[in-house]
N, C-alpha and C. Protein backbone atom coordinates (compact mmCIF):
# COMPACT_ATOMS: atom_id res chain seq x y z
N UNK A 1 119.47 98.06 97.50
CA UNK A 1 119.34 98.40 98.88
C UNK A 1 118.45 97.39 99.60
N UNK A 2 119.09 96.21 99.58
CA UNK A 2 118.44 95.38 100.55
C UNK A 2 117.64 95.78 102.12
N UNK A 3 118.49 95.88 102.51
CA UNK A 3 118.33 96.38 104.41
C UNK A 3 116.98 97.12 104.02
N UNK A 4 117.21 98.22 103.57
CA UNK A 4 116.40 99.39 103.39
C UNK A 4 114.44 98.41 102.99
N UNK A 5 114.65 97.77 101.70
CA UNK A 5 113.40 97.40 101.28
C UNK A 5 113.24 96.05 102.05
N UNK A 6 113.71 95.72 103.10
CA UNK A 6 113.73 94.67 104.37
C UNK A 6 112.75 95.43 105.39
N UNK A 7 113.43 96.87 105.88
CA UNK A 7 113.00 97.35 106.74
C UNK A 7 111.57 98.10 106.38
N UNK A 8 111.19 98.53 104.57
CA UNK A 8 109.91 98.77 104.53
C UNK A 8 108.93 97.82 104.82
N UNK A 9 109.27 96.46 104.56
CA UNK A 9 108.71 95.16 104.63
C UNK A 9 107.93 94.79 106.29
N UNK A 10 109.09 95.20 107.05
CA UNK A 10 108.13 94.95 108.32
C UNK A 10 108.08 96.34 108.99
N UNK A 11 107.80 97.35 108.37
CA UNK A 11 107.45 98.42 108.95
C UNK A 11 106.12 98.19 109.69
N UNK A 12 105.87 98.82 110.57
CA UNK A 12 104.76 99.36 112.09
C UNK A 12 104.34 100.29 111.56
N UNK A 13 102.65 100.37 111.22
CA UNK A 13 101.72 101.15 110.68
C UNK A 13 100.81 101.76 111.68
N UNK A 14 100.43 102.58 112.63
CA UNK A 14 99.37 102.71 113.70
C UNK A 14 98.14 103.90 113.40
N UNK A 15 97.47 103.99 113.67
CA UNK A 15 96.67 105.17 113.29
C UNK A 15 96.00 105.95 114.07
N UNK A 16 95.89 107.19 114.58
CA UNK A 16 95.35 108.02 115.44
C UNK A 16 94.06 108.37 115.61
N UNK A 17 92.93 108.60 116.05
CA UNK A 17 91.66 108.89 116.07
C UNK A 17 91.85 110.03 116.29
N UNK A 18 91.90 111.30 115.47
CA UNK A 18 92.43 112.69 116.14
C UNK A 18 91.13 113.11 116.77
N UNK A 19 90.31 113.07 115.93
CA UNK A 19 88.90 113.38 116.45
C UNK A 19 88.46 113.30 117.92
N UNK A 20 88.86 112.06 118.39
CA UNK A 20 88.71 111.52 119.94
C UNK A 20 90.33 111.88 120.75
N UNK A 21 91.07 112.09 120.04
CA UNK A 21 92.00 112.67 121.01
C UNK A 21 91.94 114.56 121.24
N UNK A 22 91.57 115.24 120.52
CA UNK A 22 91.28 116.41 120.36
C UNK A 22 90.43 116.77 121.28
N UNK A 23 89.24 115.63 121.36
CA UNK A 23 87.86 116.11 122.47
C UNK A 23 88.94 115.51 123.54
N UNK A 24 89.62 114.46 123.90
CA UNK A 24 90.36 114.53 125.33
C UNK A 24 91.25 115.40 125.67
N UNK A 25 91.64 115.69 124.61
CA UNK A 25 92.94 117.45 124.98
C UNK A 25 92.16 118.60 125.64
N UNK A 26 90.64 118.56 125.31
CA UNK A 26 89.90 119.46 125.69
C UNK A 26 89.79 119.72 127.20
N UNK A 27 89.72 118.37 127.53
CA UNK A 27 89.43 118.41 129.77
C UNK A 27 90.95 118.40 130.24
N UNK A 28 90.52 119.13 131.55
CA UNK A 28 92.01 118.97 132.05
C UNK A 28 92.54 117.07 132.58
N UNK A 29 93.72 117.09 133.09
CA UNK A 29 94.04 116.03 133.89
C UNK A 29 92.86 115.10 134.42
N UNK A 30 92.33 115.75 135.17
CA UNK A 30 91.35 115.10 136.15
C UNK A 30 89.72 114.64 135.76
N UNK A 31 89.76 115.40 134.78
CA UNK A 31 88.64 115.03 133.86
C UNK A 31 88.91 113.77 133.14
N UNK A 32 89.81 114.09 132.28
CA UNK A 32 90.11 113.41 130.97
C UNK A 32 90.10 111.82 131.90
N UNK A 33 90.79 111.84 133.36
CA UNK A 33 90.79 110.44 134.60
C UNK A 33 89.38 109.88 134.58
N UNK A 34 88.46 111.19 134.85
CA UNK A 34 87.15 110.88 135.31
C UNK A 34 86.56 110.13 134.07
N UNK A 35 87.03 110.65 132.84
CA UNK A 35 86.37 109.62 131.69
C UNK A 35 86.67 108.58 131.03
N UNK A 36 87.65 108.35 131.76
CA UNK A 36 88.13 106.81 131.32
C UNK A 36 87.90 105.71 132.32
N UNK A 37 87.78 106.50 133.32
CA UNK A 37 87.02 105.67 134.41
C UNK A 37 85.57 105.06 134.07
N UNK A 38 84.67 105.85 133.89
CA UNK A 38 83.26 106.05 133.61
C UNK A 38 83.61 104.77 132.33
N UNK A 39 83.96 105.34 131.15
CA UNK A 39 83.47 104.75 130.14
C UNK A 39 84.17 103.38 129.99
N UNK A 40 84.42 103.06 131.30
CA UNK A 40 85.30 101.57 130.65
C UNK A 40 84.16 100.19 131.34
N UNK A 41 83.97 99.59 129.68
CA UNK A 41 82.96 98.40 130.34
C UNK A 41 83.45 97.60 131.12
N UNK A 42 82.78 96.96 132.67
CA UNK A 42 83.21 96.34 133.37
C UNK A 42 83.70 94.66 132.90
N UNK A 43 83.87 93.89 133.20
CA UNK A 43 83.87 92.71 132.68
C UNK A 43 84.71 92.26 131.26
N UNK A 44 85.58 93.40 130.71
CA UNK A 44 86.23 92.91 129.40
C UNK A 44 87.87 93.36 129.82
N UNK A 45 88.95 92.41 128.45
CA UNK A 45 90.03 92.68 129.20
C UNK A 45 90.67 93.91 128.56
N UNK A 46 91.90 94.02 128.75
CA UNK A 46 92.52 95.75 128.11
C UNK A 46 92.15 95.34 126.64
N UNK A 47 92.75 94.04 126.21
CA UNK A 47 92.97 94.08 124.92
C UNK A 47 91.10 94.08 124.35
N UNK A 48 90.28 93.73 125.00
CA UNK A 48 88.89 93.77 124.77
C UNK A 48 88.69 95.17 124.58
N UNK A 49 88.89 96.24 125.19
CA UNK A 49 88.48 97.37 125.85
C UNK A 49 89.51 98.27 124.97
N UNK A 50 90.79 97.78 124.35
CA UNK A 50 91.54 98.63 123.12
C UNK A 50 90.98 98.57 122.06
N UNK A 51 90.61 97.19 121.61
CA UNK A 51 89.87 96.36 120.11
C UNK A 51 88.20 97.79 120.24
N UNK A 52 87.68 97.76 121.19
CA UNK A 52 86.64 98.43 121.14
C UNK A 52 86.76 99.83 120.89
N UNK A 53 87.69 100.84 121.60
CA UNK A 53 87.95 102.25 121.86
C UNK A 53 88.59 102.56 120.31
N UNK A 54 89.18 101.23 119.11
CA UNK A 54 89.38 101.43 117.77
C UNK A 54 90.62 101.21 117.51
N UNK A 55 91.24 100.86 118.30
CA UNK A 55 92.90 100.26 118.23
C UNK A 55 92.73 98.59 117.60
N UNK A 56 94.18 98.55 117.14
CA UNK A 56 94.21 97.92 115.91
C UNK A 56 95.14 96.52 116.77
N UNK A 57 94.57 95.73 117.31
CA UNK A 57 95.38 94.82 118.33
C UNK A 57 95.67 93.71 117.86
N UNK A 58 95.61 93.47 116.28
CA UNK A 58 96.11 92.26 115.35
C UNK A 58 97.96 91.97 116.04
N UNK A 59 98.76 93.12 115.61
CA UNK A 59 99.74 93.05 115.92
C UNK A 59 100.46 92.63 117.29
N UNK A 60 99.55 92.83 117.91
CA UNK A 60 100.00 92.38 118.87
C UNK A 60 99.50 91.05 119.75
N UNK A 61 98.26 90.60 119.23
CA UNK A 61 97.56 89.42 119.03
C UNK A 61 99.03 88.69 118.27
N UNK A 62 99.08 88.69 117.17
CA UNK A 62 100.62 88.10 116.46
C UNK A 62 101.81 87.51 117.05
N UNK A 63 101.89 89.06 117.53
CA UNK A 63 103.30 89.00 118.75
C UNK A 63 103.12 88.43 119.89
N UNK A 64 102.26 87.39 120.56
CA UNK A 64 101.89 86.57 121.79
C UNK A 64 101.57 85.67 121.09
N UNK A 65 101.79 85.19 119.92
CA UNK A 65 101.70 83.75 119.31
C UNK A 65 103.35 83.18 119.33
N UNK A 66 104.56 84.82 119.27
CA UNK A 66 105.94 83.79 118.99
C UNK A 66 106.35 83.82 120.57
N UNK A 67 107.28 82.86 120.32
CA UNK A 67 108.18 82.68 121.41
C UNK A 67 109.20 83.17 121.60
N UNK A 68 109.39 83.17 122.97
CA UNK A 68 110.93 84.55 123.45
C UNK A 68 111.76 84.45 122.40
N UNK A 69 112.04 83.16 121.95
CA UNK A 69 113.38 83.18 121.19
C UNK A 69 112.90 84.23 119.66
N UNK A 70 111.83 83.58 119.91
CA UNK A 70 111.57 84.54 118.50
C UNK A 70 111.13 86.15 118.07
N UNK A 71 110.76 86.05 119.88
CA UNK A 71 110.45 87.95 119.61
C UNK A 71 111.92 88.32 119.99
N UNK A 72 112.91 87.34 120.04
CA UNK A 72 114.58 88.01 120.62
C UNK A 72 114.92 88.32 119.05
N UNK A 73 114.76 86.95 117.78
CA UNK A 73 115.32 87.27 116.65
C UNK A 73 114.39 88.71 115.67
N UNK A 74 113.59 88.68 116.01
CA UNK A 74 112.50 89.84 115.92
C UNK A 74 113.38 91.92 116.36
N UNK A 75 113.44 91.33 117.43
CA UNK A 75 114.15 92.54 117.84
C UNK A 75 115.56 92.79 117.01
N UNK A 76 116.73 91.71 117.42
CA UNK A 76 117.65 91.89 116.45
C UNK A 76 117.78 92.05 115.10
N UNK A 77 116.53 91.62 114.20
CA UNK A 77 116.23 91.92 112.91
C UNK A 77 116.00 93.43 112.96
N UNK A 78 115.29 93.63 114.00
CA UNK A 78 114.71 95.60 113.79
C UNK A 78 116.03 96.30 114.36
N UNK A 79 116.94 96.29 115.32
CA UNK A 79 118.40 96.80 115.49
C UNK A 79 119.04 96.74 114.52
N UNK A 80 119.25 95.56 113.72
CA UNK A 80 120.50 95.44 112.81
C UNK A 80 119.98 96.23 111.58
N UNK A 81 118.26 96.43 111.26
CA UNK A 81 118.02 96.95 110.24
C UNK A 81 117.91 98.68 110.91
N UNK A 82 117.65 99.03 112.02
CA UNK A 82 117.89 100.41 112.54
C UNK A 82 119.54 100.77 112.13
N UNK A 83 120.78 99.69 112.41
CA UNK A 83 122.21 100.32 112.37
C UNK A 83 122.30 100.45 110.84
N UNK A 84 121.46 99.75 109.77
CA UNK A 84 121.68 99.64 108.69
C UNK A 84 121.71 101.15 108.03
N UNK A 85 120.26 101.45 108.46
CA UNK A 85 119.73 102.84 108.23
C UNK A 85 120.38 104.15 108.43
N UNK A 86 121.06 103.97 109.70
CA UNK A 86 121.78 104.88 110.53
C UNK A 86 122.64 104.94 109.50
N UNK A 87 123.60 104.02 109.62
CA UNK A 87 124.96 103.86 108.73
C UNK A 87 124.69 104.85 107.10
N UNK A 88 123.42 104.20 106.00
CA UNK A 88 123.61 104.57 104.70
C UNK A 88 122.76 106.19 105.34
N UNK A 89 122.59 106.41 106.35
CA UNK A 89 122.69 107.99 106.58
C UNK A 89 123.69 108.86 106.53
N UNK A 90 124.51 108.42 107.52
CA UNK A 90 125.91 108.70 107.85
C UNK A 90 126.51 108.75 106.68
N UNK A 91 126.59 107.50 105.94
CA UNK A 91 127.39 107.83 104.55
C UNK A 91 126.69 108.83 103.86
N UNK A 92 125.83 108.98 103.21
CA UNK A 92 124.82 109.96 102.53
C UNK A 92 124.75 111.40 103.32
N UNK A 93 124.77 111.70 104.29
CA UNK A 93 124.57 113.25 105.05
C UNK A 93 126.00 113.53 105.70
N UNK A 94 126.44 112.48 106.24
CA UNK A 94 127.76 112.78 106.76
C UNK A 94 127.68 113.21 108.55
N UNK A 95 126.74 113.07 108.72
CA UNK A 95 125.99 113.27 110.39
C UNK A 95 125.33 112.06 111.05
């Protein structure tokens, strides 16, 4: 099963801070606004200000090193390995 141990290969790993999303589920709308306002240091950029809040911005640091052509063959590698998947579903479940 090629495709298959292709597509574990460049699998997308991300990870949640439940802890800090749990205390933001806590305020309503307008709160949860008011504190992202407040706590954002002035002077740094998103990707400064993601890297800090504990997000993992390698990947995407990565992905602004290739070029169109290459985040195009990038994408078509992850479609053709999505129809791959689909397909030995379909054969295997029948849905």
């Amino acid at each position: 099963m090629p495709a298959i141990e292709s597509a574990i290969e460049r699998a997308v790993a991300y990870g949640i801070d439940l802890t800090r999303l749990q205390a933001m589920l806590r305020h309503t709308p307008t709160e949860r606004l008011e504190m992202l306002r407040t706590c954002r240091p002035q002077g740094e950029s998103a990707v400064q200000r993601a890297a800090a809040y504990g997000i993992d911005v390698s990947l995407l640091e990565l992905a602004l090193t290739w070029t169109p052509t290459q985040r195009l063959q990038k994408l078509e590698e992850l479609v053709s390995t999505v129809r791959t998947l689909h397909q030995a579903r379909m054969k295997r479940h029948g849905t």
